[in-house]
N, C-alpha and C. Protein backbone atom coordinates (compact mmCIF):
# COMPACT_ATOMS: atom_id res chain seq x y z
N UNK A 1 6.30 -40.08 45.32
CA UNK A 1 5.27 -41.00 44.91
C UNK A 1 5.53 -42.37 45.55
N UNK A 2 4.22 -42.82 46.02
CA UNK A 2 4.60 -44.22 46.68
C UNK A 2 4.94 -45.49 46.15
N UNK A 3 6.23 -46.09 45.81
CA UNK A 3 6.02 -47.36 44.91
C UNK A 3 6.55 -48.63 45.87
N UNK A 4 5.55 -49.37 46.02
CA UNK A 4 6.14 -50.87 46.46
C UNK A 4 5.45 -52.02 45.59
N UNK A 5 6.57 -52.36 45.20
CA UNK A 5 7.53 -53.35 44.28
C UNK A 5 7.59 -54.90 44.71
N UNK A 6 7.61 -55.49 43.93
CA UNK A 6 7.71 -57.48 44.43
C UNK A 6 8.14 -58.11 42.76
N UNK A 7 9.57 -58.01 43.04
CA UNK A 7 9.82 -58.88 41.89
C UNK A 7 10.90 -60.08 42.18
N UNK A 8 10.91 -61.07 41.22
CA UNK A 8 12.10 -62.29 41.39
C UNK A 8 13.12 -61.88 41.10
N UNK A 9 14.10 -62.16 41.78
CA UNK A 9 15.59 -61.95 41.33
C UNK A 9 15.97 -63.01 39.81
N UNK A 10 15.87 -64.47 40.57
CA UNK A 10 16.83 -65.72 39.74
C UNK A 10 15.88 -66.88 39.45
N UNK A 11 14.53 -66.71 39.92
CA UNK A 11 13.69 -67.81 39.58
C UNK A 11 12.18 -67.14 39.63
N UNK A 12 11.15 -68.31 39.06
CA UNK A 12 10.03 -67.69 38.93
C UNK A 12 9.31 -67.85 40.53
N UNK A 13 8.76 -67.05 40.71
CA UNK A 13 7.47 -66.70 42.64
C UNK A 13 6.49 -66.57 42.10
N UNK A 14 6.08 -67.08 42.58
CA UNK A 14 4.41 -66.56 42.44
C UNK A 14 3.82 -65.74 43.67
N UNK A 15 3.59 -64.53 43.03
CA UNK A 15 3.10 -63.26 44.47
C UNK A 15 1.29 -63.60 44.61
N UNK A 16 1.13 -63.74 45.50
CA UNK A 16 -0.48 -63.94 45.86
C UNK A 16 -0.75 -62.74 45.98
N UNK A 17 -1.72 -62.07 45.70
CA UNK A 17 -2.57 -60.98 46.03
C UNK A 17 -1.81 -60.09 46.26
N UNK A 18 -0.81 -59.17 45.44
CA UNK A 18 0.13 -58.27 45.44
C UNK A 18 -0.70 -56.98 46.08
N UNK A 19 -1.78 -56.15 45.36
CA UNK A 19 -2.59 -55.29 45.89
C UNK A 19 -2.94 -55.35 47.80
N UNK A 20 -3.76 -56.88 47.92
CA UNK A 20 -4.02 -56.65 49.53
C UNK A 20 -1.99 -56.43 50.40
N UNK A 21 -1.52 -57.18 50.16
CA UNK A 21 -0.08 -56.67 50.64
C UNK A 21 0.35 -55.69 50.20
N UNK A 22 0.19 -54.76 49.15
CA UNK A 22 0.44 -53.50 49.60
C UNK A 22 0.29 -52.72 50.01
N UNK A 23 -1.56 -52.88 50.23
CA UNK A 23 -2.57 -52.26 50.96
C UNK A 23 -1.84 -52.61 52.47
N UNK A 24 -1.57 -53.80 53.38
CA UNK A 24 -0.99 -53.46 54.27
C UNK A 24 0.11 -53.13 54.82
N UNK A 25 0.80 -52.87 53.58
CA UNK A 25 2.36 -52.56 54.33
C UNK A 25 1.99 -51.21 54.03
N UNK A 26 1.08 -50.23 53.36
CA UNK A 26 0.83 -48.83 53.30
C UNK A 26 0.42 -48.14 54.77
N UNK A 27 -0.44 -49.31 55.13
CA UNK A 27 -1.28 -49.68 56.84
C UNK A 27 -0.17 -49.21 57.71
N UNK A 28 0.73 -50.05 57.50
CA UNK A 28 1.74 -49.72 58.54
C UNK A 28 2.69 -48.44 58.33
N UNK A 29 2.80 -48.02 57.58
CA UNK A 29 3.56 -46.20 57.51
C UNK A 29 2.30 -45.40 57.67
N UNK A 30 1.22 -46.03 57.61
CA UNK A 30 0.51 -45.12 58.13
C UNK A 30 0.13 -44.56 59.51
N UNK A 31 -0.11 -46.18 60.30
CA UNK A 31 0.08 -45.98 61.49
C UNK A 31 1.11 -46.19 62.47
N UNK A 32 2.24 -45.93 61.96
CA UNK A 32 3.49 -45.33 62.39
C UNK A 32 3.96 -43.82 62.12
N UNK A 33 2.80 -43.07 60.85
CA UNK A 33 2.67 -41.86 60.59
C UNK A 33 4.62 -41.58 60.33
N UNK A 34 4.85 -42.55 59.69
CA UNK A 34 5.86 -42.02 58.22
C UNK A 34 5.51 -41.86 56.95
N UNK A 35 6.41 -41.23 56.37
CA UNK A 35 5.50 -41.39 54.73
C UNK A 35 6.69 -42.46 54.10
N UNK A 36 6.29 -43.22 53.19
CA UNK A 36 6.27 -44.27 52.48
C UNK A 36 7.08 -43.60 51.01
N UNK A 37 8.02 -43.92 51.04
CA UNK A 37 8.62 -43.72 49.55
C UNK A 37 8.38 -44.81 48.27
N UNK A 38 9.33 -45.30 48.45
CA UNK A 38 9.72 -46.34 47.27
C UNK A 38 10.48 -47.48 47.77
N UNK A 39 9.79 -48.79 47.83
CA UNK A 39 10.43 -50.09 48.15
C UNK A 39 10.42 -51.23 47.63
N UNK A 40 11.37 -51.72 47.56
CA UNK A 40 11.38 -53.25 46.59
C UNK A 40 12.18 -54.58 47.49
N UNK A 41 11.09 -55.24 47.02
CA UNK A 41 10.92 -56.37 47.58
C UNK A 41 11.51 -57.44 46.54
N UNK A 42 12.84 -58.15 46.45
CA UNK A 42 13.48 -58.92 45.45
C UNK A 42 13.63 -60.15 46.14
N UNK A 43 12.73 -61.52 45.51
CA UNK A 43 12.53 -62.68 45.96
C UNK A 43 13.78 -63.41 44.85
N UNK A 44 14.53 -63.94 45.88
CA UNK A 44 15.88 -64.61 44.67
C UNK A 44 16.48 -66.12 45.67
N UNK A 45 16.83 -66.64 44.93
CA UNK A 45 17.82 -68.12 45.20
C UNK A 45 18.74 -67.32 46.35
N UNK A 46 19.30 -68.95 47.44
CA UNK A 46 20.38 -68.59 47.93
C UNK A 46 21.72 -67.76 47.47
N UNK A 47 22.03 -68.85 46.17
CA UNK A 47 23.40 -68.30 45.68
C UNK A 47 23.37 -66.70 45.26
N UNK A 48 22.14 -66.42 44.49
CA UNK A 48 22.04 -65.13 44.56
C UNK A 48 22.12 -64.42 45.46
N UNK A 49 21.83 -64.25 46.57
CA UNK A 49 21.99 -63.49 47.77
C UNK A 49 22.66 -63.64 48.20
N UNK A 50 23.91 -64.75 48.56
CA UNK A 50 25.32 -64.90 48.58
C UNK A 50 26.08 -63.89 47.49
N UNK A 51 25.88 -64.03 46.27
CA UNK A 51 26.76 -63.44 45.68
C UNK A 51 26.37 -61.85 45.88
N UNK A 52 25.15 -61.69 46.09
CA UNK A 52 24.73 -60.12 46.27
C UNK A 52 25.78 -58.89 48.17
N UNK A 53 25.47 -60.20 49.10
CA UNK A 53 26.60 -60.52 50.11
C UNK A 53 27.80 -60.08 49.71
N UNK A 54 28.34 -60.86 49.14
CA UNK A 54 30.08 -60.73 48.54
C UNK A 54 30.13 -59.85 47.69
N UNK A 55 29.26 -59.57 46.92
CA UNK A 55 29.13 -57.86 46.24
C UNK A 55 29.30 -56.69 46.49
N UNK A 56 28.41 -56.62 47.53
CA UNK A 56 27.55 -55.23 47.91
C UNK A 56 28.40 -55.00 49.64
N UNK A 57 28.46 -56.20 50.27
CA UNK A 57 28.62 -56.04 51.93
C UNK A 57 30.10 -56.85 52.15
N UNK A 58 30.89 -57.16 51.23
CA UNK A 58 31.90 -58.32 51.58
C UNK A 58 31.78 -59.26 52.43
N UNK A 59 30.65 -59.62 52.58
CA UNK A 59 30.18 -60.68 53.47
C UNK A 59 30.15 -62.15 52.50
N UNK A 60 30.94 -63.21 53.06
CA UNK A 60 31.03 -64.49 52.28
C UNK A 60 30.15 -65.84 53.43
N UNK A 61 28.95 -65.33 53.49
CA UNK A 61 28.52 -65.98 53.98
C UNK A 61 26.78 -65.55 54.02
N UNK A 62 25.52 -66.76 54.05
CA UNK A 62 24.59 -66.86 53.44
C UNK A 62 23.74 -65.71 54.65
N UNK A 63 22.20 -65.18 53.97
CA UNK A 63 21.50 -64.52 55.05
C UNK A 63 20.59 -64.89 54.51
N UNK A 64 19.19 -64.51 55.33
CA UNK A 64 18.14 -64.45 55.46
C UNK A 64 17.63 -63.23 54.07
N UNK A 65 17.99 -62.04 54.54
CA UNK A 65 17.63 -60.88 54.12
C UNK A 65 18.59 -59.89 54.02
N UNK A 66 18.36 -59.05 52.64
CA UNK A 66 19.87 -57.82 52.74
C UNK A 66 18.79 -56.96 52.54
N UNK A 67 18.92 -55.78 53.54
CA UNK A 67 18.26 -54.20 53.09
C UNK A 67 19.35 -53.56 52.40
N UNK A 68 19.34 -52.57 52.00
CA UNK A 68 19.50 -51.20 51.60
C UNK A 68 18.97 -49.84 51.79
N UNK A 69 19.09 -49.25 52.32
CA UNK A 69 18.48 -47.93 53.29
C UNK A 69 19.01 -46.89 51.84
N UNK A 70 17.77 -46.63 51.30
CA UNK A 70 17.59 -45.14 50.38
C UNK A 70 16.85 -44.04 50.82
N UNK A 71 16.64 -44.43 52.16
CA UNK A 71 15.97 -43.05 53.09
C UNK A 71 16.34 -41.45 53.14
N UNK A 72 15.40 -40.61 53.07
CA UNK A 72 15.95 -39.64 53.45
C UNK A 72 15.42 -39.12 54.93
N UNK A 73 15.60 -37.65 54.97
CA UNK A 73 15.06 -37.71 56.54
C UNK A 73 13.49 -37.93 56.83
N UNK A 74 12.76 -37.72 55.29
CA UNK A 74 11.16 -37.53 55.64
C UNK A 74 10.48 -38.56 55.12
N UNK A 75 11.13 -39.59 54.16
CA UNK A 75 10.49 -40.43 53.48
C UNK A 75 10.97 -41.77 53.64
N UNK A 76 10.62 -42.72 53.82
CA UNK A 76 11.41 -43.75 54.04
C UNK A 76 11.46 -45.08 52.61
N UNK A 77 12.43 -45.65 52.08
CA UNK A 77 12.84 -45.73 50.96
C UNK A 77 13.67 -46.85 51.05
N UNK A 78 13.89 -48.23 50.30
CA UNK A 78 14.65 -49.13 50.44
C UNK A 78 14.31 -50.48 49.36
């Protein structure tokens, strides 16, 4: 089942038009002709994603963005 997800980690976001953005990120597994699993999108503070860094990747130092790959071979998932 297809689920994409948009939530805050550590503070409040405000998501604009959640539906049309999911409508196009569906666009794009479509016309890349993958199928679309389950993805989440977690909007959070620096320090949070630092500490998620030093958690998850032993990385002690700030990023942009952390994935997580829950893919399998037919569905793509993260």
């Amino acid at each position: 089942m297809t689920k994409i997800n948009f939530r805050s980690g550590d503070r409040s976001f405000v998501f604009p038009n959640k539906t049309h953005l999911k409508s196009f990120i569906a666009s794009i597994f479509k016309k890349e002709k993958r199928e679309l699993g389950s993805i989440n999108y977690i909007f959070c503070s620096d320090d949070m994603l630092l500490k998620i860094n030093q958690d998850f990747l032993q990385h002690n130092y700030y990023t942009d963005i952390i994935t997580f790959d829950d893919s399998t071979n037919s569905v793509i998932s993260g």
